[in-house]
Every structure is written in structure tokens, then in C-alpha cells.
C-alpha atoms as a PDB file:
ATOM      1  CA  UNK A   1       0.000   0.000   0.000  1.00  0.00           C
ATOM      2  CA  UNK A   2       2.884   2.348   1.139  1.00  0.00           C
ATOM      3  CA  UNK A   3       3.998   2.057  -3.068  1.00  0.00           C
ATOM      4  CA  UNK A   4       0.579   3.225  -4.279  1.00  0.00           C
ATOM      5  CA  UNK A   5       0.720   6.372  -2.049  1.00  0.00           C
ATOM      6  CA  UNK A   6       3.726   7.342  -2.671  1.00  0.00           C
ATOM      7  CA  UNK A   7       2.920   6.509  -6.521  1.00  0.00           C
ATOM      8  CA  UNK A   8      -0.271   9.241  -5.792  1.00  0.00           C
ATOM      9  CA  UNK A   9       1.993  11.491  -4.214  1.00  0.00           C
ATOM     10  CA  UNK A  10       5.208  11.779  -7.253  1.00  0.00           C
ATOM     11  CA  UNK A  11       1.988  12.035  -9.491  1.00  0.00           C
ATOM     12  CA  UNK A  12       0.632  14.772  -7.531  1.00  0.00           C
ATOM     13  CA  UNK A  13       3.811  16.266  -7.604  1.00  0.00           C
ATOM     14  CA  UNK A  14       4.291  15.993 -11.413  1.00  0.00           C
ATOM     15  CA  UNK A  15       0.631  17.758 -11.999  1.00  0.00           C
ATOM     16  CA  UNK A  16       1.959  20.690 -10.063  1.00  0.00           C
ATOM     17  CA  UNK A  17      -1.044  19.922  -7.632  1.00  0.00           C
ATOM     18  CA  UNK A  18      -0.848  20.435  -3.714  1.00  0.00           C
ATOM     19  CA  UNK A  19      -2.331  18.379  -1.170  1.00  0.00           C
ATOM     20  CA  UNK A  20      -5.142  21.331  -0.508  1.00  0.00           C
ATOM     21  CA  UNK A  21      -5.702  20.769  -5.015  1.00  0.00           C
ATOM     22  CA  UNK A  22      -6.466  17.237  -4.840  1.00  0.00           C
ATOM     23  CA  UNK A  23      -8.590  17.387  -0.963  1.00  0.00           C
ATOM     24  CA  UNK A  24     -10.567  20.332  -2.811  1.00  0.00           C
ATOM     25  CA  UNK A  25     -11.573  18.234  -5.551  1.00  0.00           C
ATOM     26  CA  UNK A  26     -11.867  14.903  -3.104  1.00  0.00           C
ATOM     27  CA  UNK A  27     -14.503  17.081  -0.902  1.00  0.00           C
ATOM     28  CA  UNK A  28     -12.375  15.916   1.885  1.00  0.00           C
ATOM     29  CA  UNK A  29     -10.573  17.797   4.344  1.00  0.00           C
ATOM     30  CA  UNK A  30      -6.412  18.727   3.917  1.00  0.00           C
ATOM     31  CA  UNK A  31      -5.742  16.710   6.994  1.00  0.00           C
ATOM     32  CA  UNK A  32      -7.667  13.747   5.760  1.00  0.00           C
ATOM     33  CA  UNK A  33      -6.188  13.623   2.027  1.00  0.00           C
ATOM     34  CA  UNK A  34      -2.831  14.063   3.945  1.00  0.00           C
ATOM     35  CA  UNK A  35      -3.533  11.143   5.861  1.00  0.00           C
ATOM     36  CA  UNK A  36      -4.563   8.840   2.748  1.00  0.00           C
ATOM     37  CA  UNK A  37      -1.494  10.328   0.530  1.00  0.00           C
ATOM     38  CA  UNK A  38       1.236   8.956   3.527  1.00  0.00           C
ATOM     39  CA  UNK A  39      -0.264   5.915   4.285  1.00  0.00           C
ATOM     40  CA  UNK A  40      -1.392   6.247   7.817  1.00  0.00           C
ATOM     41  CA  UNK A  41      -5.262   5.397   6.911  1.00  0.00           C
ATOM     42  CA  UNK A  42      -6.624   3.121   3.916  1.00  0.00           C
ATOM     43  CA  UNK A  43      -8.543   4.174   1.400  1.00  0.00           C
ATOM     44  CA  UNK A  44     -11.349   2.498  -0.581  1.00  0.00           C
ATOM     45  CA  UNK A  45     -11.013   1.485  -4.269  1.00  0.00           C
ATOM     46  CA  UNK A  46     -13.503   4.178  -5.049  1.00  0.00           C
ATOM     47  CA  UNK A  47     -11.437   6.923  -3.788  1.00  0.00           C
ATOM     48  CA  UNK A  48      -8.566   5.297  -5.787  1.00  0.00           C
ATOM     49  CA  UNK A  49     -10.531   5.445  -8.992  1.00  0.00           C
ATOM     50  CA  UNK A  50     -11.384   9.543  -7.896  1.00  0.00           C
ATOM     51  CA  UNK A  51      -7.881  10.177  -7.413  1.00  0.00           C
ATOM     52  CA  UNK A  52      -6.576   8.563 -10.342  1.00  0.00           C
ATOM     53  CA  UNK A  53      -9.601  10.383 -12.433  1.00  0.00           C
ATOM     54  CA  UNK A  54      -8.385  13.894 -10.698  1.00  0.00           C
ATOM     55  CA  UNK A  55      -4.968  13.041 -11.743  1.00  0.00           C
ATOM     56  CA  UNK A  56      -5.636  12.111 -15.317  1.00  0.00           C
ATOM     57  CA  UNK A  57      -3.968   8.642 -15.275  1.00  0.00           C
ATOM     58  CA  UNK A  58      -4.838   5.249 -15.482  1.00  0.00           C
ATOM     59  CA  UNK A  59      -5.295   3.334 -12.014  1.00  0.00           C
ATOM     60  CA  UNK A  60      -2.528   0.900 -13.227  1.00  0.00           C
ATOM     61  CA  UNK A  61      -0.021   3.647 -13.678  1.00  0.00           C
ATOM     62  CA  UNK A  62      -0.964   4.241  -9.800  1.00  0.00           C
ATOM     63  CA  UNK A  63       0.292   0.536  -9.331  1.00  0.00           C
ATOM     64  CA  UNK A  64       3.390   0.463 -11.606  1.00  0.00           C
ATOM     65  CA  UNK A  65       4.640   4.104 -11.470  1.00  0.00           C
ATOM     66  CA  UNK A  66       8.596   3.969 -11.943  1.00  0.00           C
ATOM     67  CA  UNK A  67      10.280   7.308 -12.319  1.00  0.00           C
ATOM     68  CA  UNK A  68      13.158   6.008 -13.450  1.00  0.00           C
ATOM     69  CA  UNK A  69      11.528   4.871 -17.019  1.00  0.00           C
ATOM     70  CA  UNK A  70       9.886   8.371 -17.218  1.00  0.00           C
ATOM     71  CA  UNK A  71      12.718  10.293 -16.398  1.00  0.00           C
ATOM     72  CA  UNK A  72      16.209   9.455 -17.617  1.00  0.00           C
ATOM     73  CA  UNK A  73      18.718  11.898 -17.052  1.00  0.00           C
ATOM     74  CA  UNK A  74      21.490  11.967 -18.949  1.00  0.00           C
ATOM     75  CA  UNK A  75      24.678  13.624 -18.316  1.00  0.00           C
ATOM     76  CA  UNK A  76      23.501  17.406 -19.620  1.00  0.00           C
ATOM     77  CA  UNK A  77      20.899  17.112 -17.221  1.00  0.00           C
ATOM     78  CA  UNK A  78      18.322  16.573 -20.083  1.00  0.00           C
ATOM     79  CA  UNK A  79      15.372  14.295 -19.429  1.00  0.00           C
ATOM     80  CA  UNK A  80      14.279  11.973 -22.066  1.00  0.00           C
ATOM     81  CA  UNK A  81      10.425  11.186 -21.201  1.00  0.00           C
ATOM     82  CA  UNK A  82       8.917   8.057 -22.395  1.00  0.00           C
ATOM     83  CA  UNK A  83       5.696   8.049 -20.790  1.00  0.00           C
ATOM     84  CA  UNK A  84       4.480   5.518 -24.100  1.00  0.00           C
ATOM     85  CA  UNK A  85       6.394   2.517 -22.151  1.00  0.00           C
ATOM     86  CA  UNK A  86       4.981   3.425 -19.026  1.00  0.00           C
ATOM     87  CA  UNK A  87       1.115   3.809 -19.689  1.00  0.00           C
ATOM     88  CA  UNK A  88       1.542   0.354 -21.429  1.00  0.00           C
ATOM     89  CA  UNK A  89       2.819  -1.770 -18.564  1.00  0.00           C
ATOM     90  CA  UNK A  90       0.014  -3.734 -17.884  1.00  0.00           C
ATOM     91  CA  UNK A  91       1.440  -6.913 -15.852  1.00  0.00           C
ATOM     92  CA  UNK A  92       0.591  -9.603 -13.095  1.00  0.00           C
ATOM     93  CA  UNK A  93       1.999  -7.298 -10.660  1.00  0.00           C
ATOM     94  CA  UNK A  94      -0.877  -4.658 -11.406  1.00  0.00           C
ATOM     95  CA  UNK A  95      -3.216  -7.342 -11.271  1.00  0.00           C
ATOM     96  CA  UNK A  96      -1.735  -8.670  -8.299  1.00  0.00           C
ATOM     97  CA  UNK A  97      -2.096  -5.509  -6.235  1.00  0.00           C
ATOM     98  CA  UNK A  98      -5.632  -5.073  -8.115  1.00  0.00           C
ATOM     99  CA  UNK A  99      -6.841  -8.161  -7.194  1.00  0.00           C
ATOM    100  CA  UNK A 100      -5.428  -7.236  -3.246  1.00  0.00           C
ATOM    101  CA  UNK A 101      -7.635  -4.143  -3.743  1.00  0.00           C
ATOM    102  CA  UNK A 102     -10.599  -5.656  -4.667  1.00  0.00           C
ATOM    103  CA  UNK A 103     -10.466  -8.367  -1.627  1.00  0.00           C
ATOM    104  CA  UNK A 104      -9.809  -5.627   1.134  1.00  0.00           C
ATOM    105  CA  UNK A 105     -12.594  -3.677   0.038  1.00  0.00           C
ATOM    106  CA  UNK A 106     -15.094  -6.803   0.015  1.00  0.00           C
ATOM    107  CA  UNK A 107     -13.817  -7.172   3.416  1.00  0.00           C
ATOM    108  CA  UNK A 108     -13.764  -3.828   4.572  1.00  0.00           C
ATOM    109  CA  UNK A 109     -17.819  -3.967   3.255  1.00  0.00           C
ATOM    110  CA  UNK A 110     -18.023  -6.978   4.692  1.00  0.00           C
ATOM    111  CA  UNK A 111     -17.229  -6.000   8.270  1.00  0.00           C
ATOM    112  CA  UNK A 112     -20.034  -2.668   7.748  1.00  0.00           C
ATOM    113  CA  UNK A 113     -22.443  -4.877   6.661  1.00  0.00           C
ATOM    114  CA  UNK A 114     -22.381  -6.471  10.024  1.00  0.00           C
ATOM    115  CA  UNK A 115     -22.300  -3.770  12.088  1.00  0.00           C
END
């Protein structure tokens, strides 16, 4: 989980959108967002799906975002971008992590439906 927020986070970052941006269009709080971006709560797949519509990204690059094969700086300090490569990595791993997802939210519905 700690991978997909800090995947949320470099692309927040690469939008030029703060924290306050992305709450704003969440209709949460700062404090809350804050708290989904580091980690320290869980969010639902639903608010994954939000923030990866706010973004304007696929949910899998959420899963498989590598900076490294977006950004390759060369010795000039020029960066070559090849976001093609990246928006096409669809692999086990993303439906690994998808498939994780999926079963903590059926859980996590689980557990309010008995309540």
C-alpha cells in the first residue's frame, strides 16, 4: 500500500497539484487527504478510482509508477520522457495488487455490513 501512495503522491507532484488541489476536488478535508497520501489510513477502491480520475492517469499507472523509465537523465541534465512505455505496462503485478484491492474492500464492506 505504502507504493501506491507514494505513486499518488510523485503524481501529484508531477501535476503541479498540492495536497489542498487534490482534498478540494476529493470534498475531503487537507488533513484527511494528507492522511490517505502517507499511508497512515486506507482508502477504498472508489477513492482510488477519484484520485486517479483527478490526476488524469490510469489506475494501473498508480500501481506500476517507476520514475526512473519516465525520467532518464542523462549527463547534460536533459530528461528523455517516455511516458508511451509506461502507460503500457500492464502486468501480473498490477493485477496482483488489483486483485489485493478488490479483496480488502469486500472485506472492509463486509465487516459494515455487520455492524
Amino acid at each position: 500500500m505504502k507504493e501506491i501512495t507514494e505513486n499518488i503522491k510523485k503524481f501529484r507532484e508531477l501535476k503541479n497539484y498540492t495536497r489542498e488541489n487534490i482534498a478540494d476536488k476529493l470534498e475531503m478535508s487537507l488533513s484527511g487527504y494528507s492522511k490517505l497520501e502517507r499511508g497512515d489510513v486506507e482508502f477504498t477502491i472508489t477513492k482510488l478510482y477519484k484520485i486517479a480520475e483527478i490526476l488524469e492517469v490510469d489506475i494501473s499507472q498508480i500501481f506500476n509508477f517507476d520514475a526512473s523509465k519516465i525520467f532518464n537523465v542523462k549527463d547534460y541534465g536533459v530528461a528523455n520522457v517516455d511516458i508511451q512505455s509506461q502507460t503500457n505496462n500492464y502486468t501480473d503485478t498490477y493485477k496482483d495488487k488489483y486483485i489485493q484491492l478488490l479483496e480488502a474492500e469486500v472485506e472492509r464492506l463486509k465487516k459494515m455490513g455487520g455492524k
